[in-house]
PDB file of N, CA and C in Angstrom:
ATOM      1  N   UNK A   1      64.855  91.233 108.792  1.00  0.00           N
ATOM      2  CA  UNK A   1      63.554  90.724 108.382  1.00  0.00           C
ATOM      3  C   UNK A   1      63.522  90.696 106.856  1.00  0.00           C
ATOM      4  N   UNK A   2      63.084  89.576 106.077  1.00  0.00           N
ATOM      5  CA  UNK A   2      62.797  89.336 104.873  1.00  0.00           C
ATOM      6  C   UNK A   2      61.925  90.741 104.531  1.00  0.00           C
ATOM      7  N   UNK A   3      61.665  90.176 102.983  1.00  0.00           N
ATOM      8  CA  UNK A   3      60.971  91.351 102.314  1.00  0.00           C
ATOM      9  C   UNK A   3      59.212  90.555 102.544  1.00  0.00           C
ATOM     10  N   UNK A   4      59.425  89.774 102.124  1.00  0.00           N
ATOM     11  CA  UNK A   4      58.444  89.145 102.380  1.00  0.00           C
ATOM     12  C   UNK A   4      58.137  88.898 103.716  1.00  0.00           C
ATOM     13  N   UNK A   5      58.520  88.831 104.673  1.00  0.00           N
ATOM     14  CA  UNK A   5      58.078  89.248 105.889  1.00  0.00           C
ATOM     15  C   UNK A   5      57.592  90.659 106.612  1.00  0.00           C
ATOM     16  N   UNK A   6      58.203  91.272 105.884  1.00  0.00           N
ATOM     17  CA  UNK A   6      58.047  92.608 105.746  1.00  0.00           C
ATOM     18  C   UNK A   6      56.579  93.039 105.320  1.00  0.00           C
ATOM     19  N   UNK A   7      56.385  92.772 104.297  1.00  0.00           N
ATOM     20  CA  UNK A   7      55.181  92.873 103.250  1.00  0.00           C
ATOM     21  C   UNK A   7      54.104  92.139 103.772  1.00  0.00           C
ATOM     22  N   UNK A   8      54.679  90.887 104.777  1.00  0.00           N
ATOM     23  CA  UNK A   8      52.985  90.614 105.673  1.00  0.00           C
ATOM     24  C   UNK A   8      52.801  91.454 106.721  1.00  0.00           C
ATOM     25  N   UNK A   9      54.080  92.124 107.546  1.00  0.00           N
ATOM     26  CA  UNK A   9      53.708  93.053 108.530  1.00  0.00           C
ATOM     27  C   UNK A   9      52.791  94.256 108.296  1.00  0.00           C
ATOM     28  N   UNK A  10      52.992  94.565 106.458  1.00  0.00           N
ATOM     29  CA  UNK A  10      52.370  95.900 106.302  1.00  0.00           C
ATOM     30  C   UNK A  10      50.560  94.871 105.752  1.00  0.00           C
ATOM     31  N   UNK A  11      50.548  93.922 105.565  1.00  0.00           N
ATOM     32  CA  UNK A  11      49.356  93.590 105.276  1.00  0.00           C
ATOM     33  C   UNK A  11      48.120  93.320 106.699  1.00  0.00           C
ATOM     34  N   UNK A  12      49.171  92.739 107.776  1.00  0.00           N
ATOM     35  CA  UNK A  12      49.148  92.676 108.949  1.00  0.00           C
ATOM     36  C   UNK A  12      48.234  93.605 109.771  1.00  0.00           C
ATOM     37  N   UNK A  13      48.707  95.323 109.616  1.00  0.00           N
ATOM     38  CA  UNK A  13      48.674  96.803 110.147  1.00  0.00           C
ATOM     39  C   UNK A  13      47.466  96.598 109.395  1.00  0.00           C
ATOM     40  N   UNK A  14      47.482  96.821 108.040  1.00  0.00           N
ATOM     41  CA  UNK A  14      45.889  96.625 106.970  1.00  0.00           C
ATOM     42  C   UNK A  14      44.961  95.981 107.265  1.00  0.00           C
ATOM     43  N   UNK A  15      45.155  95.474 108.394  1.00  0.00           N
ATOM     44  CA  UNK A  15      44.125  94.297 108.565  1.00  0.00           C
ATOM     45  C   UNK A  15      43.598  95.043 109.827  1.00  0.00           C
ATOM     46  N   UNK A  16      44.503  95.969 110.609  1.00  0.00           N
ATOM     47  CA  UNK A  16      44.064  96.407 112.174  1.00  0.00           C
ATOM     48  C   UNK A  16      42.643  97.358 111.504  1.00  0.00           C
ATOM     49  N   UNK A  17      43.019  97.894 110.368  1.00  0.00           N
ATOM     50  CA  UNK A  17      41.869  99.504 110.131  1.00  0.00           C
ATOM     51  C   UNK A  17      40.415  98.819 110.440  1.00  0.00           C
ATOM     52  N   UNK A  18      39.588  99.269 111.418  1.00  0.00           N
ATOM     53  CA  UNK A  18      38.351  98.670 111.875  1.00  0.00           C
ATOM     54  C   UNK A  18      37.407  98.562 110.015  1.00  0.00           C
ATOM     55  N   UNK A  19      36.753  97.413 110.101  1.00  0.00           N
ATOM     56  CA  UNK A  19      36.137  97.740 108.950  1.00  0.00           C
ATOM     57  C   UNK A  19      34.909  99.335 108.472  1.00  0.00           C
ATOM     58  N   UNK A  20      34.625  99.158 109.933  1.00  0.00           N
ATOM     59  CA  UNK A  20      33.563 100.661 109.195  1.00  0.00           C
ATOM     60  C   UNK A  20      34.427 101.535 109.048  1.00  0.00           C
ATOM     61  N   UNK A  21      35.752 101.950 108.685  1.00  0.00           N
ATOM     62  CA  UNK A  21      36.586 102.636 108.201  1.00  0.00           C
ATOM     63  C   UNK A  21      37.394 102.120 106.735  1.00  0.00           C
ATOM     64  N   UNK A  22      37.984 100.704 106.909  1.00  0.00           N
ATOM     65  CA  UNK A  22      38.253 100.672 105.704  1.00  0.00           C
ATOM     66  C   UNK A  22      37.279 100.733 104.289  1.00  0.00           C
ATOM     67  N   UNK A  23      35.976 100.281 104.485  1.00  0.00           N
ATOM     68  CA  UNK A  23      35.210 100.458 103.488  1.00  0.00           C
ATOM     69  C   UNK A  23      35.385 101.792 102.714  1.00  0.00           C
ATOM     70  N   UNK A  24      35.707 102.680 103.552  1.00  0.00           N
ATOM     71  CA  UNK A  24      35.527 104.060 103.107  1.00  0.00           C
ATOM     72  C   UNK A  24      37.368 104.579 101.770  1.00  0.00           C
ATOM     73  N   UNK A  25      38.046 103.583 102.258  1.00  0.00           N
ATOM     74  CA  UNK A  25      39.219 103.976 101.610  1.00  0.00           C
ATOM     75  C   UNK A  25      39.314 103.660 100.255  1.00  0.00           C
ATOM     76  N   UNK A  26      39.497 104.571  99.495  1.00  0.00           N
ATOM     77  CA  UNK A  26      38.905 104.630  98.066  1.00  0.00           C
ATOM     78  C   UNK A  26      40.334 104.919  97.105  1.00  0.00           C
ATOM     79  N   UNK A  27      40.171 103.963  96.167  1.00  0.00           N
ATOM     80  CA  UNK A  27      41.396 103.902  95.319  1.00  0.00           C
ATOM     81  C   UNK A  27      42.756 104.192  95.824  1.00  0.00           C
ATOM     82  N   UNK A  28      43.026 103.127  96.500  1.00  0.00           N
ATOM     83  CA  UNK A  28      44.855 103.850  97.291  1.00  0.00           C
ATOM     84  C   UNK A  28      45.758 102.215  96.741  1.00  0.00           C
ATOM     85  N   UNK A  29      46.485 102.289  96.917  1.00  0.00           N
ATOM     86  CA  UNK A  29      47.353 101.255  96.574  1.00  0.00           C
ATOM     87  C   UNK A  29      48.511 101.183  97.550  1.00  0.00           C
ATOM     88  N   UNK A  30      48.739 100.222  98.647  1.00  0.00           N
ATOM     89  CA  UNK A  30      49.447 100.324  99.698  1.00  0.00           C
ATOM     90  C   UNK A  30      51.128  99.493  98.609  1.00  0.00           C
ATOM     91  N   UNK A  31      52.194 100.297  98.394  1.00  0.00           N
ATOM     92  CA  UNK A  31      53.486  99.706  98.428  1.00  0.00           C
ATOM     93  C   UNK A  31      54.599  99.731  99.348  1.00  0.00           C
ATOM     94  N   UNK A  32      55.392  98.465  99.440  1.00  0.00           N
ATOM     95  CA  UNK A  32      56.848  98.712  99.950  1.00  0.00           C
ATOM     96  C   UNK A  32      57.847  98.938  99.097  1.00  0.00           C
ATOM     97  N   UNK A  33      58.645  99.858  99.391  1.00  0.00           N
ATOM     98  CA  UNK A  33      59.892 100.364  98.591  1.00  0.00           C
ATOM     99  C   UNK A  33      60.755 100.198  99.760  1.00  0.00           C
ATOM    100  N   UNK A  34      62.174  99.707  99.306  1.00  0.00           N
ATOM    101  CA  UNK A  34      63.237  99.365 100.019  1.00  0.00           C
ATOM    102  C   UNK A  34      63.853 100.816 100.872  1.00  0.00           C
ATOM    103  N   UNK A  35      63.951 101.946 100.172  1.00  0.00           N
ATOM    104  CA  UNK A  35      64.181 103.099 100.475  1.00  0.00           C
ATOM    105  C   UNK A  35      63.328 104.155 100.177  1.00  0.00           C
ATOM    106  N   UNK A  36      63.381 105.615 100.345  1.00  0.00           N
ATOM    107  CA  UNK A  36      62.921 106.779  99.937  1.00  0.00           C
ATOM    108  C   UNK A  36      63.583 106.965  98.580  1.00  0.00           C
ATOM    109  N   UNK A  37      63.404 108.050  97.830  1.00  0.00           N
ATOM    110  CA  UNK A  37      63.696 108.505  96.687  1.00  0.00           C
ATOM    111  C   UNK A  37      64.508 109.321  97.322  1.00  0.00           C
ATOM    112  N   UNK A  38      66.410 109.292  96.137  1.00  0.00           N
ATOM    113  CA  UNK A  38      66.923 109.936  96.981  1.00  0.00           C
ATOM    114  C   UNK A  38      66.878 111.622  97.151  1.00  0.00           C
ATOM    115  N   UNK A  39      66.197 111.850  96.507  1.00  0.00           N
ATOM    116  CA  UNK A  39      65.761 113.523  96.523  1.00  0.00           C
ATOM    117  C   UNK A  39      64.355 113.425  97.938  1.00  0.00           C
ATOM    118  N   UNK A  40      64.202 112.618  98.462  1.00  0.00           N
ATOM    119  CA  UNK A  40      63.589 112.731  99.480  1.00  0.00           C
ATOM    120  C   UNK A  40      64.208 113.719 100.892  1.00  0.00           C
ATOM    121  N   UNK A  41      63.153 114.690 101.198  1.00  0.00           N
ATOM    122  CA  UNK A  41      63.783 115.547 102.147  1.00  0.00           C
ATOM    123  C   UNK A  41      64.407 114.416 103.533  1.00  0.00           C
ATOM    124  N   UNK A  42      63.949 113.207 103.329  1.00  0.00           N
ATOM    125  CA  UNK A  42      64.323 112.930 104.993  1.00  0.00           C
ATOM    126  C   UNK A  42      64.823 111.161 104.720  1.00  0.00           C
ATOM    127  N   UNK A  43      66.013 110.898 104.570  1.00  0.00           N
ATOM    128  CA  UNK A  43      66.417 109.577 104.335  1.00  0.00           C
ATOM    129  C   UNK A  43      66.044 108.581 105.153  1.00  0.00           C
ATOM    130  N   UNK A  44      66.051 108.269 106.212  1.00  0.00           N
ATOM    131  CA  UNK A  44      64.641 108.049 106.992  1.00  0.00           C
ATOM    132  C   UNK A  44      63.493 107.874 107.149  1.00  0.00           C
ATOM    133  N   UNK A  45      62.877 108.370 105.729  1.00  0.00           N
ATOM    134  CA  UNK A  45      60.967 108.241 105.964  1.00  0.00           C
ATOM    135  C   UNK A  45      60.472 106.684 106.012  1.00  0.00           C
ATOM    136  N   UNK A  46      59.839 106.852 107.105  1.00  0.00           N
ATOM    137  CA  UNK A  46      59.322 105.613 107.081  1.00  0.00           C
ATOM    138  C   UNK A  46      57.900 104.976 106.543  1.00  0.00           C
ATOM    139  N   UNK A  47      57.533 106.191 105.739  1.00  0.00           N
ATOM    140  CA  UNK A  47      56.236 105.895 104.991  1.00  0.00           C
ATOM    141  C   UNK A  47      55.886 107.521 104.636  1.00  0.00           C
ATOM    142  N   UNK A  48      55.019 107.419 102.944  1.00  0.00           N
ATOM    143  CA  UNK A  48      54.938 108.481 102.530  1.00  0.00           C
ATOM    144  C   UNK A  48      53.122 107.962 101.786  1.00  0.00           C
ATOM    145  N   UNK A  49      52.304 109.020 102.134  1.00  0.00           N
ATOM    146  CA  UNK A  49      51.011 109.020 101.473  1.00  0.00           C
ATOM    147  C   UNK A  49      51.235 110.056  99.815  1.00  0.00           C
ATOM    148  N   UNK A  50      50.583 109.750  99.215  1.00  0.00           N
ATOM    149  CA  UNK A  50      51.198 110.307  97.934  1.00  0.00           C
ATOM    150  C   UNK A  50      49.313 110.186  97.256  1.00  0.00           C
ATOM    151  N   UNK A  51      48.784 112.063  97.163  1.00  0.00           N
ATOM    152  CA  UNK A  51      47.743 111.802  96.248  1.00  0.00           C
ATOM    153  C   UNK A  51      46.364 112.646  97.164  1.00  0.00           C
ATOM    154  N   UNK A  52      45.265 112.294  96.464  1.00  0.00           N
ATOM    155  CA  UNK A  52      43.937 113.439  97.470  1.00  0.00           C
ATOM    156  C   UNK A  52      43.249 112.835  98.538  1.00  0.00           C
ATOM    157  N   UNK A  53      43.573 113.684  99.307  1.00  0.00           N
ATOM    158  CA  UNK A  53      42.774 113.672 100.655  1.00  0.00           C
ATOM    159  C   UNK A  53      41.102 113.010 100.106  1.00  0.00           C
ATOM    160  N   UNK A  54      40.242 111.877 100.909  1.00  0.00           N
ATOM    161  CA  UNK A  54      38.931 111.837 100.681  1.00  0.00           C
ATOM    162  C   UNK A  54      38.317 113.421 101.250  1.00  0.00           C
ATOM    163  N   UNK A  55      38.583 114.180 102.047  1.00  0.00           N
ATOM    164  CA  UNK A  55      38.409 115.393 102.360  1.00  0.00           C
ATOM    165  C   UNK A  55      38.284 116.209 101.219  1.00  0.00           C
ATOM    166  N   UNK A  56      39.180 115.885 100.448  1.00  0.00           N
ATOM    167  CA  UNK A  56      39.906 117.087  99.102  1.00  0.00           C
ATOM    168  C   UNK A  56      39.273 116.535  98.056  1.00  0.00           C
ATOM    169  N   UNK A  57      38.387 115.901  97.789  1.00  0.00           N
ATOM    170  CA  UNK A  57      38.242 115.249  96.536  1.00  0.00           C
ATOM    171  C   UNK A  57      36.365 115.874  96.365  1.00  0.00           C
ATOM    172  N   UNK A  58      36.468 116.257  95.113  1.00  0.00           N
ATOM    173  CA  UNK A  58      35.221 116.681  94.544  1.00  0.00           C
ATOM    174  C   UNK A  58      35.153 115.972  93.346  1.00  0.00           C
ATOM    175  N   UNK A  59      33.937 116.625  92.487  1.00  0.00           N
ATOM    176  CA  UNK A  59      33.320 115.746  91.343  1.00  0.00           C
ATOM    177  C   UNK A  59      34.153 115.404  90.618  1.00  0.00           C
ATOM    178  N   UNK A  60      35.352 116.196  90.006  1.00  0.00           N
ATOM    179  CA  UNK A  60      36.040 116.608  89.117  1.00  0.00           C
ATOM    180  C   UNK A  60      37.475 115.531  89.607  1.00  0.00           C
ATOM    181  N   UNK A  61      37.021 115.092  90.570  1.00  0.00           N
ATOM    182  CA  UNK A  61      38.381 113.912  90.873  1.00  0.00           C
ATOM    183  C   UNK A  61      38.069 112.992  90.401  1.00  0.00           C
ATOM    184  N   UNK A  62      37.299 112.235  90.428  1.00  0.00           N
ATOM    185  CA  UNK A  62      37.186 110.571  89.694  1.00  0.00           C
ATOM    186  C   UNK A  62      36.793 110.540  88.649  1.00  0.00           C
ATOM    187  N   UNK A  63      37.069 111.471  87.462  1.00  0.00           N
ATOM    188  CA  UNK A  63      37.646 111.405  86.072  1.00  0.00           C
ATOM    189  C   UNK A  63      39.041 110.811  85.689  1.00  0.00           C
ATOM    190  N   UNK A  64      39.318 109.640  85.818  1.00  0.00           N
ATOM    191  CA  UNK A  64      40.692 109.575  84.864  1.00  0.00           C
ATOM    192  C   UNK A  64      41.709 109.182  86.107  1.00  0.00           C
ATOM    193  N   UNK A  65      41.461 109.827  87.478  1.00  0.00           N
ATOM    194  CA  UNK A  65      42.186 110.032  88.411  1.00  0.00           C
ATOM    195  C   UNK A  65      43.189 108.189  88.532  1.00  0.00           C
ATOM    196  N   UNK A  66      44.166 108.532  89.131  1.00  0.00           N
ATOM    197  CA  UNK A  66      45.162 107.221  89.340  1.00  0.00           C
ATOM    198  C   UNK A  66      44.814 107.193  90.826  1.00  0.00           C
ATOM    199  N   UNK A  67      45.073 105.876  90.764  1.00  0.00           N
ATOM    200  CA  UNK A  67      45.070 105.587  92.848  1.00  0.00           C
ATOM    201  C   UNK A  67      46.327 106.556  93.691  1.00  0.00           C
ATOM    202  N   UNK A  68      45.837 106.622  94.847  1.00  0.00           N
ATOM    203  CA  UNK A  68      46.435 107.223  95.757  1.00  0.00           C
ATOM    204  C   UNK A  68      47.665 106.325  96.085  1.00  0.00           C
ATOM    205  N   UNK A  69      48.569 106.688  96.579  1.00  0.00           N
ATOM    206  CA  UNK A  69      50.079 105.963  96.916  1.00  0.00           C
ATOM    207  C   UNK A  69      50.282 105.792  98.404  1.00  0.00           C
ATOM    208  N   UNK A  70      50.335 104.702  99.046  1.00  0.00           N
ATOM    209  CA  UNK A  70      50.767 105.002 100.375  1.00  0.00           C
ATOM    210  C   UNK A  70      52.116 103.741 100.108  1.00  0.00           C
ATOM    211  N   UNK A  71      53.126 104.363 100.781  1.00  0.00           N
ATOM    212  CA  UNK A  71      54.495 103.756 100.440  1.00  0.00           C
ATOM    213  C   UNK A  71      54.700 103.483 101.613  1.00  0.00           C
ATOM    214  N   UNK A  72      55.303 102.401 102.642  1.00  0.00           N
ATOM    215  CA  UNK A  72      56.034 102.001 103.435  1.00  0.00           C
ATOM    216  C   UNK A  72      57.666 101.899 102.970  1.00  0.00           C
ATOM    217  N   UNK A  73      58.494 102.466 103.620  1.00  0.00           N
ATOM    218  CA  UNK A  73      59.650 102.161 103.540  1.00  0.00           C
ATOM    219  C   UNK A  73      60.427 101.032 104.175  1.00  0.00           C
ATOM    220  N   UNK A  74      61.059  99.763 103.473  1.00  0.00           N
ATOM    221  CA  UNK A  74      61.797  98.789 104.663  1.00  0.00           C
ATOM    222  C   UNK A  74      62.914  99.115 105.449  1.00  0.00           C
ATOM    223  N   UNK A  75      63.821  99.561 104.263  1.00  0.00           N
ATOM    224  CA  UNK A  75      65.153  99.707 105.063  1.00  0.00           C
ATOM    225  C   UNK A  75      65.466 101.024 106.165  1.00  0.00           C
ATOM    226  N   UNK A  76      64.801 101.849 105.905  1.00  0.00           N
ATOM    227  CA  UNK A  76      64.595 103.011 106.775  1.00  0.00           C
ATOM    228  C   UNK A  76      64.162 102.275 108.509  1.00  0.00           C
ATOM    229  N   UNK A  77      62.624 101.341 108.259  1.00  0.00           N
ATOM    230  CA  UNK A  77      62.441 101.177 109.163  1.00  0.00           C
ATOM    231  C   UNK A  77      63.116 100.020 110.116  1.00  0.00           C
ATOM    232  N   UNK A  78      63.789  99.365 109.184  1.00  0.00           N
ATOM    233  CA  UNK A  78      64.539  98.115 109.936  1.00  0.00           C
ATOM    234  C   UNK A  78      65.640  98.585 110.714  1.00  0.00           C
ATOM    235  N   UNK A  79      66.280  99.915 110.309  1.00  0.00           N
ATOM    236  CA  UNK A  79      67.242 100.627 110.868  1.00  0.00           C
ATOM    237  C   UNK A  79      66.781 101.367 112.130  1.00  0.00           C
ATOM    238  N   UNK A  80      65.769 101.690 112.520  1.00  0.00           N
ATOM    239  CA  UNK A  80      65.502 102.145 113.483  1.00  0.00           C
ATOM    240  C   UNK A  80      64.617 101.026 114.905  1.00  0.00           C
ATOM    241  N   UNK A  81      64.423  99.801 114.255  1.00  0.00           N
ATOM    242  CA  UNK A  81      64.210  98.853 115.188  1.00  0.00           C
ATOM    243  C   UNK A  81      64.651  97.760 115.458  1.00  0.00           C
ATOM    244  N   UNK A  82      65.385  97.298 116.763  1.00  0.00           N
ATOM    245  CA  UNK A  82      65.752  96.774 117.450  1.00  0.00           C
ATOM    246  C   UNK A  82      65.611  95.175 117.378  1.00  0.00           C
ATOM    247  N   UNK A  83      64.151  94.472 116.944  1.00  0.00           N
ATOM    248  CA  UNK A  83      63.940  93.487 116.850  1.00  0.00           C
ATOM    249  C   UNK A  83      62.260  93.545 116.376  1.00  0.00           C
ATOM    250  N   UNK A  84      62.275  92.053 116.295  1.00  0.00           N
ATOM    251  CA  UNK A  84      60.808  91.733 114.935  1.00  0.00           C
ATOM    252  C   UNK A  84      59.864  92.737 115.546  1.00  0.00           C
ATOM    253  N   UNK A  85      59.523  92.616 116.745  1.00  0.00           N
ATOM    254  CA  UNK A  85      58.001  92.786 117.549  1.00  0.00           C
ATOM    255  C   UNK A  85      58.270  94.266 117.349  1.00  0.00           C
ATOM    256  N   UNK A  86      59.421  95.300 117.740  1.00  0.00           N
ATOM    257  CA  UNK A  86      59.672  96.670 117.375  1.00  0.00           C
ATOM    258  C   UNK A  86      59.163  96.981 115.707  1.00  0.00           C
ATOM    259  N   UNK A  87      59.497  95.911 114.631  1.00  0.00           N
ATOM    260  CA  UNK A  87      59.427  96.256 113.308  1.00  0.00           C
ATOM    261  C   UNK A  87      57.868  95.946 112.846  1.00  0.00           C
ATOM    262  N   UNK A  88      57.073  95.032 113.574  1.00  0.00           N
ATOM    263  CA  UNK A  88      55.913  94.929 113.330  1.00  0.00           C
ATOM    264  C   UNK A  88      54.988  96.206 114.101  1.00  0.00           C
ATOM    265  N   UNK A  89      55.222  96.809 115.526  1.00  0.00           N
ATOM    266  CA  UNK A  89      54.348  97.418 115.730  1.00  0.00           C
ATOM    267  C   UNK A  89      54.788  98.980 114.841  1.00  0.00           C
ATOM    268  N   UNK A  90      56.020  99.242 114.444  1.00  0.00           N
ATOM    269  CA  UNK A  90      56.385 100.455 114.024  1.00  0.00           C
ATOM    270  C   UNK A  90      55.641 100.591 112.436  1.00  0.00           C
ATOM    271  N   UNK A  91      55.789  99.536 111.711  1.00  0.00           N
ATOM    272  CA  UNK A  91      55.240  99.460 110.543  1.00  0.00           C
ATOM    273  C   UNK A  91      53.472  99.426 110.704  1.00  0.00           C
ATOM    274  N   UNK A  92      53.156  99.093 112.150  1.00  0.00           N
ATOM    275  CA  UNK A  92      51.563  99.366 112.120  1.00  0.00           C
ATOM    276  C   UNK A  92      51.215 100.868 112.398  1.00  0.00           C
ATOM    277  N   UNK A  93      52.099 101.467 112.821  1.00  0.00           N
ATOM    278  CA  UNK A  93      52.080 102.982 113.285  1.00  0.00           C
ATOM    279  C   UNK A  93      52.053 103.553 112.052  1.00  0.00           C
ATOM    280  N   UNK A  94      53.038 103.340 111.003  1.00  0.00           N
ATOM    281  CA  UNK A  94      53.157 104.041 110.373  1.00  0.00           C
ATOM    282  C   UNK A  94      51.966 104.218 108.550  1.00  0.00           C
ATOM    283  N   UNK A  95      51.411 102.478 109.260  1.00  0.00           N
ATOM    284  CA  UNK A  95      50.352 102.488 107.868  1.00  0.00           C
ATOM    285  C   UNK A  95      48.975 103.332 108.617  1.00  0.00           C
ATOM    286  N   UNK A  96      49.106 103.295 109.659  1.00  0.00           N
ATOM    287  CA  UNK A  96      47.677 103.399 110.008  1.00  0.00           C
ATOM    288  C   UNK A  96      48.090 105.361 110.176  1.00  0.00           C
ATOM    289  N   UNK A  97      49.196 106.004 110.431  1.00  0.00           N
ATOM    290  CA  UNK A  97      49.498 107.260 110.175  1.00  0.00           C
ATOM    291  C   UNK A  97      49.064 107.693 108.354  1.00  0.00           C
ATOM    292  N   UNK A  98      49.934 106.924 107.869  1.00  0.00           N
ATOM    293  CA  UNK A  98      49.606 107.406 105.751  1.00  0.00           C
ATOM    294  C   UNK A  98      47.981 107.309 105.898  1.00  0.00           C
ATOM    295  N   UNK A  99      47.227 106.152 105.935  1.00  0.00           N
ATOM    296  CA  UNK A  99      46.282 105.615 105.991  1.00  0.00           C
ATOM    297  C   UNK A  99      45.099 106.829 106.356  1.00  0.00           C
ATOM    298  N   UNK A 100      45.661 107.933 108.003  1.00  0.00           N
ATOM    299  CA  UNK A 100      44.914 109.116 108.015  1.00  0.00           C
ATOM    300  C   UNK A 100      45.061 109.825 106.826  1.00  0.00           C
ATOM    301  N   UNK A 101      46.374 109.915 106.739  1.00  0.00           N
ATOM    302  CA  UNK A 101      46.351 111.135 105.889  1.00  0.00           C
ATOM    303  C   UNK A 101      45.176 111.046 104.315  1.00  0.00           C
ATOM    304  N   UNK A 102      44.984 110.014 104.052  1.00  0.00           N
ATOM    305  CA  UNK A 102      44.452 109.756 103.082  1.00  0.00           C
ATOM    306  C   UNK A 102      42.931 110.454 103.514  1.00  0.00           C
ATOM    307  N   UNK A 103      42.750 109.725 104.715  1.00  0.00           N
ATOM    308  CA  UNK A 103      41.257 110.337 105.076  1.00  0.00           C
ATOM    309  C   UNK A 103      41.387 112.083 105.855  1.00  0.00           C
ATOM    310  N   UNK A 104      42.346 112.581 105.267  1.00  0.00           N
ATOM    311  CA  UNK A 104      42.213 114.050 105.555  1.00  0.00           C
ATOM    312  C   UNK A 104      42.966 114.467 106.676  1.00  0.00           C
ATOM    313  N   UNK A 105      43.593 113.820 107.492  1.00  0.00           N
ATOM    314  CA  UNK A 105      44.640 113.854 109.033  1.00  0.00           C
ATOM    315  C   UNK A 105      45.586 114.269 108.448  1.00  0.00           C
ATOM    316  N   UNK A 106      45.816 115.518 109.201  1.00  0.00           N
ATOM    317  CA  UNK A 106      47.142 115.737 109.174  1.00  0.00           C
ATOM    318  C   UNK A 106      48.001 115.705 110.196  1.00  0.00           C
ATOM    319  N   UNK A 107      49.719 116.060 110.001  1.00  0.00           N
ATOM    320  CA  UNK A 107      50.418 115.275 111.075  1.00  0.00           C
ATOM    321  C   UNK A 107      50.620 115.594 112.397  1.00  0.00           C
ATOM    322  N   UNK A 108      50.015 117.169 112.243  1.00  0.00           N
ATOM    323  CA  UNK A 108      49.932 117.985 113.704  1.00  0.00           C
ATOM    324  C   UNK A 108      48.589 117.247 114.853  1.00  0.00           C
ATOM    325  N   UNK A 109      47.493 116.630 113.990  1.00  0.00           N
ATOM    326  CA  UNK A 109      46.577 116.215 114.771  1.00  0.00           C
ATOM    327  C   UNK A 109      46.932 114.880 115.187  1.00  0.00           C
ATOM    328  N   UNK A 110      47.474 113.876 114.042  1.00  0.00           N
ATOM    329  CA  UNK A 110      47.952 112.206 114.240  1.00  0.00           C
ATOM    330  C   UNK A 110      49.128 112.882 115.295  1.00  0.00           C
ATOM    331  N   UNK A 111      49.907 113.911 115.586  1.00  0.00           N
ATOM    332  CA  UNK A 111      50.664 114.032 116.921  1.00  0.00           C
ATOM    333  C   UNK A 111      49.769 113.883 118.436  1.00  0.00           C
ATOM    334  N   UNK A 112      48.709 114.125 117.755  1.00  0.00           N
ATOM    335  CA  UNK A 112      48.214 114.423 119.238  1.00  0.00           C
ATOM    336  C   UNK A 112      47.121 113.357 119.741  1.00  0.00           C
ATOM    337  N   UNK A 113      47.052 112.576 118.675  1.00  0.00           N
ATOM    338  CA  UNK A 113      46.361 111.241 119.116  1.00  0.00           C
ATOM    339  C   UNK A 113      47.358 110.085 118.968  1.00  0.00           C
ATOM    340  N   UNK A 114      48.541 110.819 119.300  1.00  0.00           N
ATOM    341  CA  UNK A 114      49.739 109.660 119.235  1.00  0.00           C
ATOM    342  C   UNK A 114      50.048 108.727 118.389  1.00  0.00           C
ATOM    343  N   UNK A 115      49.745 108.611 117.353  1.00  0.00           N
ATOM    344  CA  UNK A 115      49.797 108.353 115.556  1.00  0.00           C
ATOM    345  C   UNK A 115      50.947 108.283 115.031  1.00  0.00           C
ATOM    346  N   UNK A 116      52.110 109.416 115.340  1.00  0.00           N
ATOM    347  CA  UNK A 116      53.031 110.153 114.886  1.00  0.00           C
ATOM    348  C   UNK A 116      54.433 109.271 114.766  1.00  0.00           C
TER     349      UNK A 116
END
């Protein structure tokens, strides 16, 4: 899959978040990076949230603060799926997984509402 095909799948997933939820997502900046960083614990990641929980955030955060990071990885995930329809629903799993975390989910609970 292109990069640019790629990059509509993750715009794609962005589009599933019901709106009375996305309204609420506050300064994040969704990127694709070809890989993890290689000091990344898991060569493999297929997406990394990077930054404060809306949970975690008090007065003293939206001074100065930079947007939140949610990273999709391509090549990680192209390696683990089989064909397009595998790479589109895996890349929706995995924005709408970062996507909790932003709103305060963590990965023990997105396990258990099958997120993971």
């Amino acid at each position: 899959m292109s990069r640019e095909a790629f990059e509509e799948a993750v715009a794609d997933a962005l589009d599933l978040i019901p709106p009375e939820l996305a309204v609420h997502i506050d300064n994040v900046v969704v990127l694709v990076e070809d890989e993890p960083s290689p000091d990344a614990d898991d060569p493999d990641l297929l997406g990394l949230y990077e930054g404060t929980p809306l949970t975690e955030r008090g007065e003293w955060w939206a001074a100065g603060s930079l947007p939140d990071r949610i990273t999709i990885f391509r090549n990680p995930t192209l390696r683990m799926c089989d064909s397009r329809d595998e790479v589109v629903e895996e890349v929706a799993v995995t924005v709408i997984h970062e996507v909790a975390h932003h709103f305060g989910i963590d990965d023990e609970r997105l396990h258990e509402l099958g997120w993971a």
